[in-house]
N, C-alpha and C. Protein backbone atom coordinates (compact mmCIF):
# COMPACT_ATOMS: atom_id res chain seq x y z
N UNK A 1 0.82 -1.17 0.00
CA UNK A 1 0.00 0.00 0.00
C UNK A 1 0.87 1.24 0.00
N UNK A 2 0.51 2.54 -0.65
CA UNK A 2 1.48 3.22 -1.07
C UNK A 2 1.22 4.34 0.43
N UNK A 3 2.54 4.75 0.52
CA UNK A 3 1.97 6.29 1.92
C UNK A 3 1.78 7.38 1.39
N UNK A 4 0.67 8.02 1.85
CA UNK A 4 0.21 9.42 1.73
C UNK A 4 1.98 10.37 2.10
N UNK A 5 1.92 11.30 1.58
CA UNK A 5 2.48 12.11 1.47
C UNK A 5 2.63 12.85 2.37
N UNK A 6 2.87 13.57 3.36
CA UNK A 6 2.61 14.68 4.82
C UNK A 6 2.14 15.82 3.90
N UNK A 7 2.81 16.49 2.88
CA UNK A 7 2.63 17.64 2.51
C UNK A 7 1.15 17.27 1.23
N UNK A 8 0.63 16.37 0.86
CA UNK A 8 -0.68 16.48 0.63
C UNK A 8 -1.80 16.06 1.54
N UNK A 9 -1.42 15.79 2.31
CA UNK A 9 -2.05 15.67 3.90
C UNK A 9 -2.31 17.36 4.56
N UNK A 10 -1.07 17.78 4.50
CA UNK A 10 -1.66 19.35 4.87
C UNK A 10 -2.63 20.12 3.94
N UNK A 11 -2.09 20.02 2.64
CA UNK A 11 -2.84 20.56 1.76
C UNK A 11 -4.14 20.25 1.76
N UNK A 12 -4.68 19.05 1.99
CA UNK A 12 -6.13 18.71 2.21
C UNK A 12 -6.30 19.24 3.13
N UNK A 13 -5.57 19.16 4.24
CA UNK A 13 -6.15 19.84 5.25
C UNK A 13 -6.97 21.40 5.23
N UNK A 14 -5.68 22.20 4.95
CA UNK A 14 -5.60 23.67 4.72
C UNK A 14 -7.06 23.74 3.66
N UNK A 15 -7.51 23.02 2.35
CA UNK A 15 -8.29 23.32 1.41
C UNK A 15 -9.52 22.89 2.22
N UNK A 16 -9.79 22.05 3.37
CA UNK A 16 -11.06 21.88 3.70
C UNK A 16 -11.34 23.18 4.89
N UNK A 17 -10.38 23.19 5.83
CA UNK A 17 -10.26 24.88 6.37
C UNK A 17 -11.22 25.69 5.61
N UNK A 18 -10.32 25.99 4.53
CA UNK A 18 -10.46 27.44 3.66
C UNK A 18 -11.85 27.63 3.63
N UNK A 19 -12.07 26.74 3.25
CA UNK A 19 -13.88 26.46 2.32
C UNK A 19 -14.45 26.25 3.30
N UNK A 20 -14.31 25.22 4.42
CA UNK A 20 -15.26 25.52 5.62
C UNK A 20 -15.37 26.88 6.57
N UNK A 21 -14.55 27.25 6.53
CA UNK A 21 -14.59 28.81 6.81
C UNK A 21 -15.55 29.56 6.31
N UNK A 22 -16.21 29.76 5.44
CA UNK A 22 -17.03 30.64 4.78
C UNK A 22 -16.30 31.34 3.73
N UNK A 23 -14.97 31.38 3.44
CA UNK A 23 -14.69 32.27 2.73
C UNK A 23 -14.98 31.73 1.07
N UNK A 24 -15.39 32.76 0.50
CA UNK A 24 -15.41 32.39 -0.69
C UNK A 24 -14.22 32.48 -1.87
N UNK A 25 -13.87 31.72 -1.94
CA UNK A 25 -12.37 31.35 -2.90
C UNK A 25 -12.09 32.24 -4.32
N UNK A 26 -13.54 32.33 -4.94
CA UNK A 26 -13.47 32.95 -5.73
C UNK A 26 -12.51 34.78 -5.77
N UNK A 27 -13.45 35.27 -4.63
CA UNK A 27 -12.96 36.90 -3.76
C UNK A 27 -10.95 36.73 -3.27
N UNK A 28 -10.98 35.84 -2.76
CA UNK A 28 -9.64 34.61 -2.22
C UNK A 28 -8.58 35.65 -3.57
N UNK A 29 -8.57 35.50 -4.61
CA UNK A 29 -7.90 35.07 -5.40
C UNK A 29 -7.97 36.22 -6.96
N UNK A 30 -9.18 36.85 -6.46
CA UNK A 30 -9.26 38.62 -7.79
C UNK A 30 -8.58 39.55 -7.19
N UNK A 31 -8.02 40.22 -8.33
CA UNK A 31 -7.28 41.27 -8.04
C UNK A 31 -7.92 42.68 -8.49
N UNK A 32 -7.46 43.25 -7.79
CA UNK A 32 -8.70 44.62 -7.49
C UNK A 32 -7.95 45.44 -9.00
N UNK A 33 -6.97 45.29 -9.37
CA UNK A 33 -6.13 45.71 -10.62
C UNK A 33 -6.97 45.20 -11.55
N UNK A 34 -7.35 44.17 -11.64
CA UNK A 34 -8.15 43.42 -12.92
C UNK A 34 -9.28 43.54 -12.58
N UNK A 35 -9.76 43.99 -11.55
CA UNK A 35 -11.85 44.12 -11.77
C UNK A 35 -11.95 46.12 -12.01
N UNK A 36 -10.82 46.21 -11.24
CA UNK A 36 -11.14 47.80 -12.34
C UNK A 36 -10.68 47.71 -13.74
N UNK A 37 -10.03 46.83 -14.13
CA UNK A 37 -9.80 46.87 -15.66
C UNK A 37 -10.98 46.38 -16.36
N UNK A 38 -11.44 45.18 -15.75
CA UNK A 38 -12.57 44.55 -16.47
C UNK A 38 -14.02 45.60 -16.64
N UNK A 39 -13.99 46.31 -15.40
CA UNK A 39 -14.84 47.24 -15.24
C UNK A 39 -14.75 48.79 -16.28
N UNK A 40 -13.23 49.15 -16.45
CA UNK A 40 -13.04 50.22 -18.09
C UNK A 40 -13.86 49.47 -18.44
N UNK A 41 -13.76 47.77 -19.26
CA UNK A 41 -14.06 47.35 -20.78
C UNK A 41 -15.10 47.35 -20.77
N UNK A 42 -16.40 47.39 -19.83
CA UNK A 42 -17.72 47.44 -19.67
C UNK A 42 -18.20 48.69 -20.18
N UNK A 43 -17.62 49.47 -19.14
CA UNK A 43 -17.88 51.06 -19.73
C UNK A 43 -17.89 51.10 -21.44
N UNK A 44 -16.66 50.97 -21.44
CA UNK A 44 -16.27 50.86 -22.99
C UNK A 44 -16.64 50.33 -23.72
N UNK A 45 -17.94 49.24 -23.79
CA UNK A 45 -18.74 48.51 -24.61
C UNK A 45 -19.96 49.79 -24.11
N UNK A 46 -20.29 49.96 -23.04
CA UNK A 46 -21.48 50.44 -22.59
C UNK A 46 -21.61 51.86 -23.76
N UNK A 47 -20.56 52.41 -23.58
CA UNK A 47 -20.43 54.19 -24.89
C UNK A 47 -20.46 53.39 -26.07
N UNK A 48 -19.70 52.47 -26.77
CA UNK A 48 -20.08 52.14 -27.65
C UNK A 48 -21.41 51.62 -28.07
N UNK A 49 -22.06 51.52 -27.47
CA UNK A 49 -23.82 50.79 -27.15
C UNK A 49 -24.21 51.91 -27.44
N UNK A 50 -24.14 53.09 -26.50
CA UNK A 50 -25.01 54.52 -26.11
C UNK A 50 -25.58 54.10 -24.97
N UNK A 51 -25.30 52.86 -24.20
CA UNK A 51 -26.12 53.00 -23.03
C UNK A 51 -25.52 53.25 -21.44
N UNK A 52 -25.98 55.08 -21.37
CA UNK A 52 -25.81 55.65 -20.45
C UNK A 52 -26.14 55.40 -18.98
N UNK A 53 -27.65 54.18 -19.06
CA UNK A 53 -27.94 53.37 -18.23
C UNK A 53 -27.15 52.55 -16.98
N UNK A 54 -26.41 52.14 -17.79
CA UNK A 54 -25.01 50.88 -17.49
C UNK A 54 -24.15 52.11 -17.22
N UNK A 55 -23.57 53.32 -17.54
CA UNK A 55 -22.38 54.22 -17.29
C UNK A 55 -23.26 54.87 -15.67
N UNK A 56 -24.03 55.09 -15.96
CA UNK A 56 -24.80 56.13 -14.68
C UNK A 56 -24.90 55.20 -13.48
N UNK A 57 -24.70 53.75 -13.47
CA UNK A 57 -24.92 52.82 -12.53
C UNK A 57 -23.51 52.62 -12.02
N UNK A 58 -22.32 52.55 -13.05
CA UNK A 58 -21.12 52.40 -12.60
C UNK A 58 -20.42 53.58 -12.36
N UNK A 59 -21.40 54.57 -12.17
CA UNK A 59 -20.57 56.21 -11.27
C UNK A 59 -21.25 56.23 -10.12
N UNK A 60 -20.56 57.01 -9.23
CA UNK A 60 -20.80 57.27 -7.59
C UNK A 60 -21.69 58.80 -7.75
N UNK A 61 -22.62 58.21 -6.83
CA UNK A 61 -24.16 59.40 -6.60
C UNK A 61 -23.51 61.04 -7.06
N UNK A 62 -22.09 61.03 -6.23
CA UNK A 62 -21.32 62.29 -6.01
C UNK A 62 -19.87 62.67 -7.38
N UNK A 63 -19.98 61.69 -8.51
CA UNK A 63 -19.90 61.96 -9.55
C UNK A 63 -19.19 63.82 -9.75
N UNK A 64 -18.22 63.49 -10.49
CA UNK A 64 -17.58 65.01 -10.88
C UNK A 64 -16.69 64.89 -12.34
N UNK A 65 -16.80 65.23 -13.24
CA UNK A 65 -16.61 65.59 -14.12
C UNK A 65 -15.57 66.68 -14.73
N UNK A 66 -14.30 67.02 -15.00
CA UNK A 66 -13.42 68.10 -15.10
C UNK A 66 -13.00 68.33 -16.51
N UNK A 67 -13.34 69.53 -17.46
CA UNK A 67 -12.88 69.63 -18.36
C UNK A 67 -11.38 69.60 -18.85
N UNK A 68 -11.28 69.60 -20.03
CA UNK A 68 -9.94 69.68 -20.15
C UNK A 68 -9.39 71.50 -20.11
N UNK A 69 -9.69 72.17 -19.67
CA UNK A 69 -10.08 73.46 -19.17
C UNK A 69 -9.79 73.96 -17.46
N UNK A 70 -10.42 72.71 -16.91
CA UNK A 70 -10.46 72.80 -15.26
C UNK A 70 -11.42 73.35 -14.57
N UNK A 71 -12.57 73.23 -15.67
CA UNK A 71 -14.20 73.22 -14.94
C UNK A 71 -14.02 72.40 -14.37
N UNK A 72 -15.11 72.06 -13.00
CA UNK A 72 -15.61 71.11 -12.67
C UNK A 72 -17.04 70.78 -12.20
N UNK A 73 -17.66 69.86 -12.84
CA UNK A 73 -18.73 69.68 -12.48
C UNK A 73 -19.17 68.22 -11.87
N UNK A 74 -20.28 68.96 -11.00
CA UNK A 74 -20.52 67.71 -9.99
C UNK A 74 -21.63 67.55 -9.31
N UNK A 75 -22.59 66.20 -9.71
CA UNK A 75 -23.43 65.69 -9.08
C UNK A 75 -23.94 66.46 -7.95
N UNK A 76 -25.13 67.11 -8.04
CA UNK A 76 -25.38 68.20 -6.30
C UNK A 76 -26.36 66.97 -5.72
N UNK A 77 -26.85 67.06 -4.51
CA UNK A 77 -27.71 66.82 -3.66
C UNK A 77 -28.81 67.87 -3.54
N UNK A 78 -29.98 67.82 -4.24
CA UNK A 78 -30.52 69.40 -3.65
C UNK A 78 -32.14 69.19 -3.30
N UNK A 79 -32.39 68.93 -2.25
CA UNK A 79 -33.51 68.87 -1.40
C UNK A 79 -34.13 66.85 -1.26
N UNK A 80 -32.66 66.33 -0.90
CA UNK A 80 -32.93 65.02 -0.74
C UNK A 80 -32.54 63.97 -2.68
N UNK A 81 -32.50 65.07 -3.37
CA UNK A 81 -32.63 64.54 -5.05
C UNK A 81 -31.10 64.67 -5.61
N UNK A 82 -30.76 63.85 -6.22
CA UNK A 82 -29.53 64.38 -7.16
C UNK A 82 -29.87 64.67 -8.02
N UNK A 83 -28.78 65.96 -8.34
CA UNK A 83 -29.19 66.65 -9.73
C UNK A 83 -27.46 65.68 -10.63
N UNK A 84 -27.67 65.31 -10.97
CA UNK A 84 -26.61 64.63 -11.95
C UNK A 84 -25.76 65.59 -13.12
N UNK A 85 -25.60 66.84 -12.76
CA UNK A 85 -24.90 67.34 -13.62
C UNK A 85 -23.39 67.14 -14.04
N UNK A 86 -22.93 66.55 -12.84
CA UNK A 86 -21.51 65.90 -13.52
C UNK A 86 -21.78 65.16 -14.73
N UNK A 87 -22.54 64.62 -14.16
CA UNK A 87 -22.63 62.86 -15.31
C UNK A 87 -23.55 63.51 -16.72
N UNK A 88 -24.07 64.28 -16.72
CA UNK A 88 -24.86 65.07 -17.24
C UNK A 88 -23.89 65.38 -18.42
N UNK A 89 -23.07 66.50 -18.15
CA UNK A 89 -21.81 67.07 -18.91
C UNK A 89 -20.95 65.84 -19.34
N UNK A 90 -20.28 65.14 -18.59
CA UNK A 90 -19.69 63.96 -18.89
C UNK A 90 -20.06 63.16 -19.99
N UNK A 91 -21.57 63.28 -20.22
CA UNK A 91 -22.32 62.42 -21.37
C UNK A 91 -22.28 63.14 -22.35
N UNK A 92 -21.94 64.47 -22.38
CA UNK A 92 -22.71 65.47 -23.27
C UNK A 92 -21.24 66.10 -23.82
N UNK A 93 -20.29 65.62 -23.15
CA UNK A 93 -18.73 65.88 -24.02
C UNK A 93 -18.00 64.46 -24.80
N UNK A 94 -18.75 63.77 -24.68
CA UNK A 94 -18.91 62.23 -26.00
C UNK A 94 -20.02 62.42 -27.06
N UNK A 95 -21.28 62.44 -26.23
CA UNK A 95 -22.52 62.95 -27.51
C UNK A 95 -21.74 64.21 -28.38
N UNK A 96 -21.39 65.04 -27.61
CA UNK A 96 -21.48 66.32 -28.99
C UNK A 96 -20.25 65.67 -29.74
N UNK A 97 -19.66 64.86 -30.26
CA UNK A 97 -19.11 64.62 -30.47
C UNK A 97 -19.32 63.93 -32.24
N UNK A 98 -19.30 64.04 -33.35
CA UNK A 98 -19.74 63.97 -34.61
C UNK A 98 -20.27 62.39 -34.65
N UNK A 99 -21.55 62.27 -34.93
CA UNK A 99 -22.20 61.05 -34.85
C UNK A 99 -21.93 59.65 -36.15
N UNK A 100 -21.12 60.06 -36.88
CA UNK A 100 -20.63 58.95 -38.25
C UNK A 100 -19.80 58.07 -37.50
N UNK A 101 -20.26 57.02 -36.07
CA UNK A 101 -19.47 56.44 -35.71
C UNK A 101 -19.20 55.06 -36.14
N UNK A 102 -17.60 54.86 -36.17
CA UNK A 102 -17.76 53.48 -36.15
C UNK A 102 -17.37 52.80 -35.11
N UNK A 103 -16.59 52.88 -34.26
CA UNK A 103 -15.73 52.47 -33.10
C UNK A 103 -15.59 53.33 -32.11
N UNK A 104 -15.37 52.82 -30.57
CA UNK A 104 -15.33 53.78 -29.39
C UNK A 104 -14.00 52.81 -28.52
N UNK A 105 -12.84 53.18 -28.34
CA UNK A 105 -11.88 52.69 -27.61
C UNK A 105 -11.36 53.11 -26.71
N UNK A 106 -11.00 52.39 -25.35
CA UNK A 106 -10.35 53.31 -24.48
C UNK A 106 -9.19 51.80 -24.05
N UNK A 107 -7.85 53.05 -23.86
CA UNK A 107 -6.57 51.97 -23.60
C UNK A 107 -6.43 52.51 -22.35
N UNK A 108 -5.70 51.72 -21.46
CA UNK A 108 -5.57 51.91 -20.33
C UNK A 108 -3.63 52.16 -20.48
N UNK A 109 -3.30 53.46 -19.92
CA UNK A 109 -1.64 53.90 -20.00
C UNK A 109 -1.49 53.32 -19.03
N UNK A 110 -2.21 54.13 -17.85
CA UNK A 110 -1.21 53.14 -16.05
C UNK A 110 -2.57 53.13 -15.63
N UNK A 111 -2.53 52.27 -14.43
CA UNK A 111 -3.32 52.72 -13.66
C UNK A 111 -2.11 52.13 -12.14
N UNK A 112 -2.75 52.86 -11.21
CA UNK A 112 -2.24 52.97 -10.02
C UNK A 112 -3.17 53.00 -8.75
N UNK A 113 -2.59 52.60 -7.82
CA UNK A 113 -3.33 52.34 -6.47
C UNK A 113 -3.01 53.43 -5.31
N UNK A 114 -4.44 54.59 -5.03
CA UNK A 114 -4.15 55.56 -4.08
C UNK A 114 -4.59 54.81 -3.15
N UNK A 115 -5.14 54.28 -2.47
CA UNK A 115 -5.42 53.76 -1.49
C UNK A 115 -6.22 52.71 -1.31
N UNK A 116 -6.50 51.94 -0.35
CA UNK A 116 -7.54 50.53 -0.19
C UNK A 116 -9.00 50.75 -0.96
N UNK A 117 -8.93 49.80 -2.08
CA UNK A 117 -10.39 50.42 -2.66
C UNK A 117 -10.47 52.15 -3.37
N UNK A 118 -9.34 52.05 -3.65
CA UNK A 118 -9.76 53.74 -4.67
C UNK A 118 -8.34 53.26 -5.56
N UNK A 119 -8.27 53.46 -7.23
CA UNK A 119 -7.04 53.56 -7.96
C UNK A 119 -7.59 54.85 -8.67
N UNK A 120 -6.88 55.00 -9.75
CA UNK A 120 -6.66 55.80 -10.45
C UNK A 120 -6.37 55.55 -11.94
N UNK A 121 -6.86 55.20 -13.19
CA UNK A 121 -6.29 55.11 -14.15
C UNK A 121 -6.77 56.21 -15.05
N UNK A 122 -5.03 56.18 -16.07
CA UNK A 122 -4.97 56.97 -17.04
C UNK A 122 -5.06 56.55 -18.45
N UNK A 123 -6.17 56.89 -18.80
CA UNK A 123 -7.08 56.26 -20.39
C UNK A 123 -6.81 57.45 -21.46
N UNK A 124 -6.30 56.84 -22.23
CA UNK A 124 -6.35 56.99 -23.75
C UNK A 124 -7.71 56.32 -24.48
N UNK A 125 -8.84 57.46 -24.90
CA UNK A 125 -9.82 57.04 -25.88
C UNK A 125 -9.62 57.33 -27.13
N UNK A 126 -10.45 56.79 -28.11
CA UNK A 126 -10.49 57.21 -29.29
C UNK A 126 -11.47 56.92 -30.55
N UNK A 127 -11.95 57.42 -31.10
CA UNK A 127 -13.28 57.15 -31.36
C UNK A 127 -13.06 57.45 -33.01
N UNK A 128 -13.42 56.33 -33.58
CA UNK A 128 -13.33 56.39 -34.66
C UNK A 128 -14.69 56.90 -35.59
N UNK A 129 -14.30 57.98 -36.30
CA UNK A 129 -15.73 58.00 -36.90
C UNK A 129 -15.41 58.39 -38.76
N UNK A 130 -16.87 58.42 -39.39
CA UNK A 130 -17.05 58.52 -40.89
C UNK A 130 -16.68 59.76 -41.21
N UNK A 131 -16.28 60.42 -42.61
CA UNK A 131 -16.06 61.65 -42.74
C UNK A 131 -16.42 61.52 -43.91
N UNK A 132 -16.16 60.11 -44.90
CA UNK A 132 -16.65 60.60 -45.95
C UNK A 132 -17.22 58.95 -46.85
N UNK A 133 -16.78 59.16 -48.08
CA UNK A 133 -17.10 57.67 -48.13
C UNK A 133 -16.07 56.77 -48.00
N UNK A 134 -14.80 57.53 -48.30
CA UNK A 134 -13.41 56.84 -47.90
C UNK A 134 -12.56 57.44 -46.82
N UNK A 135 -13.09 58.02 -46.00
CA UNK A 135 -12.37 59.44 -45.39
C UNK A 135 -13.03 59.21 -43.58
N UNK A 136 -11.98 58.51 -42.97
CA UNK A 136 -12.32 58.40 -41.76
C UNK A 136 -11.49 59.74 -40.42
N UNK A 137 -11.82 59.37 -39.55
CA UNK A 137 -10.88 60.76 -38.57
C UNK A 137 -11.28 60.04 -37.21
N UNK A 138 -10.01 59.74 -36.55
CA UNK A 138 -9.47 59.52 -34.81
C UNK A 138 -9.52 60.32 -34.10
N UNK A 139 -10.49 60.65 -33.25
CA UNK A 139 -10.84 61.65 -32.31
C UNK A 139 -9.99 60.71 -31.19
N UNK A 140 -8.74 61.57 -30.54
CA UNK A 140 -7.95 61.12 -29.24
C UNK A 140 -8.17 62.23 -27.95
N UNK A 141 -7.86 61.55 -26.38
CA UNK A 141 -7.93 62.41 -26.29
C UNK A 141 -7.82 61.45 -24.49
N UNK A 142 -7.22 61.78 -23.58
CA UNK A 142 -6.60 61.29 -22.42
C UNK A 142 -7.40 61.57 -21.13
N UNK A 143 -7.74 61.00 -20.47
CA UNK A 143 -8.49 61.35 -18.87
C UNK A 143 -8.31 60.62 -18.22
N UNK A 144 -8.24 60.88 -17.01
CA UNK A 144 -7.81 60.43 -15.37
C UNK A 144 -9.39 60.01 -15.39
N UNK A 145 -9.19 58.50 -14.40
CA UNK A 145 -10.58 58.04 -14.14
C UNK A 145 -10.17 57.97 -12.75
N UNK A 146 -11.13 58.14 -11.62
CA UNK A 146 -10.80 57.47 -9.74
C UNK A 146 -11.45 56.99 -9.66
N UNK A 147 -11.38 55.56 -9.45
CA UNK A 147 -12.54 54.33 -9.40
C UNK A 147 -12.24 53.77 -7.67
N UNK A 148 -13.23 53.64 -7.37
CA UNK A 148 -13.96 53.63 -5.42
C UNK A 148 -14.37 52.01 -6.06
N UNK A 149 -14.14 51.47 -4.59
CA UNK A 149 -14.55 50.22 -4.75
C UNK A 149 -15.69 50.61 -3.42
N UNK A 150 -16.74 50.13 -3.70
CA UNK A 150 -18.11 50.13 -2.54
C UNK A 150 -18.26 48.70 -2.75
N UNK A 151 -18.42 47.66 -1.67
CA UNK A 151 -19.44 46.51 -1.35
C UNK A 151 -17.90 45.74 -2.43
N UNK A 152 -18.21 45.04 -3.57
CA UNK A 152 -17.33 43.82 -3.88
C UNK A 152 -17.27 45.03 -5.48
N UNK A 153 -18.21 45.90 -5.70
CA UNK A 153 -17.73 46.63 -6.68
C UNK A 153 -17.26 47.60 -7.27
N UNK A 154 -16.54 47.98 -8.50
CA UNK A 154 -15.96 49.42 -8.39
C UNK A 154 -17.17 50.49 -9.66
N UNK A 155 -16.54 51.33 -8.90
CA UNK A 155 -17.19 52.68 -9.56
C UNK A 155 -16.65 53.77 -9.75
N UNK A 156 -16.85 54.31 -10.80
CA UNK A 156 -15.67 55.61 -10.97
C UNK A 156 -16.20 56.64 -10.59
N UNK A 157 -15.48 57.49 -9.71
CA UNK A 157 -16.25 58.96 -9.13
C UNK A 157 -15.79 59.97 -9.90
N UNK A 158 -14.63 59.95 -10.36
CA UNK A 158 -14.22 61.35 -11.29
C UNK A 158 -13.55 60.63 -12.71
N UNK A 159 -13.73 61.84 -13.66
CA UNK A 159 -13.12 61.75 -14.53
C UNK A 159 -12.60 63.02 -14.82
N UNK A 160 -11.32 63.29 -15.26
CA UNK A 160 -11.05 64.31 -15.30
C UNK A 160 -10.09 64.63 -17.18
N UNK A 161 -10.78 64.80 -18.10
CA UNK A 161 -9.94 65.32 -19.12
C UNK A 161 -8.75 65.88 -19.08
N UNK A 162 -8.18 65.57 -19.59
CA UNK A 162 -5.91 65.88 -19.80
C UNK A 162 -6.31 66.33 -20.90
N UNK A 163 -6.81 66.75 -22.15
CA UNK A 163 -6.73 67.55 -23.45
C UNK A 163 -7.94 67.65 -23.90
N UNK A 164 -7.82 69.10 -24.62
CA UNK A 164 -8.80 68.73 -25.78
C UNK A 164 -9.04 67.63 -26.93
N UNK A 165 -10.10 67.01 -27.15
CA UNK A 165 -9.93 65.93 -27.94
C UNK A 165 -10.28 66.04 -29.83
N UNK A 166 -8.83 65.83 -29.87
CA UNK A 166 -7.98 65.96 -31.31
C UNK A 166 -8.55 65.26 -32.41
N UNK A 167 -8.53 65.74 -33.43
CA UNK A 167 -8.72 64.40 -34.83
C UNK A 167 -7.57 64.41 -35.64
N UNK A 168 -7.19 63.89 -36.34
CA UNK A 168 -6.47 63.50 -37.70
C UNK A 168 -5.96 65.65 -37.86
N UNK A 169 -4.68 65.53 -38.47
CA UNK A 169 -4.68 67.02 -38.94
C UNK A 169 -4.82 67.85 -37.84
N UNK A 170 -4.41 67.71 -36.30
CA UNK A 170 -4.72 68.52 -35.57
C UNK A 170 -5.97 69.28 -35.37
N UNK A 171 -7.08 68.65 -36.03
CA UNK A 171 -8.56 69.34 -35.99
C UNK A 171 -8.83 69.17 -34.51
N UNK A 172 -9.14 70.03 -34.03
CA UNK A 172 -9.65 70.02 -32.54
C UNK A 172 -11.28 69.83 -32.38
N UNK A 173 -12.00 69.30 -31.58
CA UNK A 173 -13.43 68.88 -31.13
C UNK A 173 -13.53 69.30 -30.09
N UNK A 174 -13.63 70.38 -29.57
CA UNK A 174 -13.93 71.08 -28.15
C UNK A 174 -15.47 70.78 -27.94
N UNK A 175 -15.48 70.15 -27.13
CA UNK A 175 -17.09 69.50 -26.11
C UNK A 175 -17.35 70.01 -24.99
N UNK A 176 -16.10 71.06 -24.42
CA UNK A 176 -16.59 71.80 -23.41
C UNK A 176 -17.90 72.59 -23.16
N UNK A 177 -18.34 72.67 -22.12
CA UNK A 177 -19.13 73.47 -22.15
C UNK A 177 -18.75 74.85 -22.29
N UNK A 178 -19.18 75.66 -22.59
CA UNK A 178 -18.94 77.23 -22.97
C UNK A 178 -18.88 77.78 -21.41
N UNK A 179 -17.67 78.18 -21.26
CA UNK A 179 -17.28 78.96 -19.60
C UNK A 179 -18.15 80.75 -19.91
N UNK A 180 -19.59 80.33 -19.18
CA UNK A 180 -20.06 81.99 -19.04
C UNK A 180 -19.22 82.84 -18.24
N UNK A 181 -18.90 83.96 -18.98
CA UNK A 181 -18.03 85.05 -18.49
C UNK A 181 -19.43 86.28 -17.74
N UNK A 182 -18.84 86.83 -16.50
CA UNK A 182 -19.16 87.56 -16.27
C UNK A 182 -19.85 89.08 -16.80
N UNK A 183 -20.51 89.41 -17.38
CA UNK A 183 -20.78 90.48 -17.82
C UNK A 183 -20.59 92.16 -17.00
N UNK A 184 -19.51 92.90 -17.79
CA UNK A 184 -19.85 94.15 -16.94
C UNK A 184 -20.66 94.81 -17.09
N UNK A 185 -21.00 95.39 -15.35
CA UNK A 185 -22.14 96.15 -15.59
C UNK A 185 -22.00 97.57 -16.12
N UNK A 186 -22.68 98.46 -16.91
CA UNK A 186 -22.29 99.56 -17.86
C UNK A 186 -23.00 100.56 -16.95
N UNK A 187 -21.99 101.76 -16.72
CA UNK A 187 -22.21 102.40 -15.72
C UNK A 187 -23.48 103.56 -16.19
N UNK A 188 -23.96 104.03 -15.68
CA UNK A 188 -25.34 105.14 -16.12
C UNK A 188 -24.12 106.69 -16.45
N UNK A 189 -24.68 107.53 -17.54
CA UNK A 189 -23.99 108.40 -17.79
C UNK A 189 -24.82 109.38 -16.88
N UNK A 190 -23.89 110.43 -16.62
CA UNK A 190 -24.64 111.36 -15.38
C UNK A 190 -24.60 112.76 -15.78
């Protein structure tokens, strides 16, 4: 009869532990690096879809939005209600964006870890669209995402634009919103 081994003797041991414990093996063993990555490519199918549905679920209530300018806009609270204007603008600097689409991409440059449950990645998008019947144009264009992990999932609270976003030929696509300037007041002649 052949002898068990000591060291697969522990190993059984240790694997009936684990699992009788409650812990779930699966959680055991993901890396918070790869469920915010997996979580970009969602997004990134989700804009390519148009469904804002799926993007508005994977942002935080308190949502903020930063032009490539250094507006910022952000999700208010105002009498118990969110007013969603981050996410609002955020949607509305991709929409204005020339509709002959064919493709929506985002690459991930770094991403990095600020703290337990919050990173940071830096995305390169780019959106391919029609111009003519042979005549296409690469809208590029770079933003900081801060993705919060709540409960087992992540969510991105800011995004913040690094440029205006470029086409082919240095053509620029400014989606900002228009910064209202103050008006002076014109004094009464006396």
């Amino acid at each position: 009869m052949n002898k068990i081994k000591p060291c697969i003797i522990y190993s059984l041991i240790f694997s009936i532990s684990f699992l009788s414990s409650g812990c779930n093996i699966i959680e055991f063993f993901k890396s918070d690096k790869k469920e915010v990555k997996r979580t970009i490519d969602k997004i990134k199918v989700a804009i390519n879809k148009n469904d804002w549905t799926t993007i508005k679920a994977k942002s935080t209530s308190d949502f903020k939005w930063t032009t490539s300018e250094g507006k910022t806009y952000s999700n208010k609270s105002l009498k118990g209600k969110i007013k969603p204007r981050g996410m609002d603008r955020f949607r509305a600097s991709i929409d204005d964006l020339p509709d002959a689409r064919m493709s929506f991409m985002m690459e991930i440059n770094e991403i990095k870890k600020l703290a337990k449950g919050k990173y940071l990645a830096k995305i390169s998008s780019r959106l391919k669209i029609r111009k003519g019947a042979g005549d296409n144009d690469n809208i590029k264009w770079q933003s900081l995402y801060t993705w919060i992990k709540k409960g087992t999932e992540w969510y991105f609270s800011e995004v913040k634009d690094l440029n205006i976003k470029q086409g082919n030929g240095k053509l620029t696509y400014n989606t900002n919103p228009i910064i209202e300037s103050k008006s002076k007041k014109k004094s009464r002649k006396k």
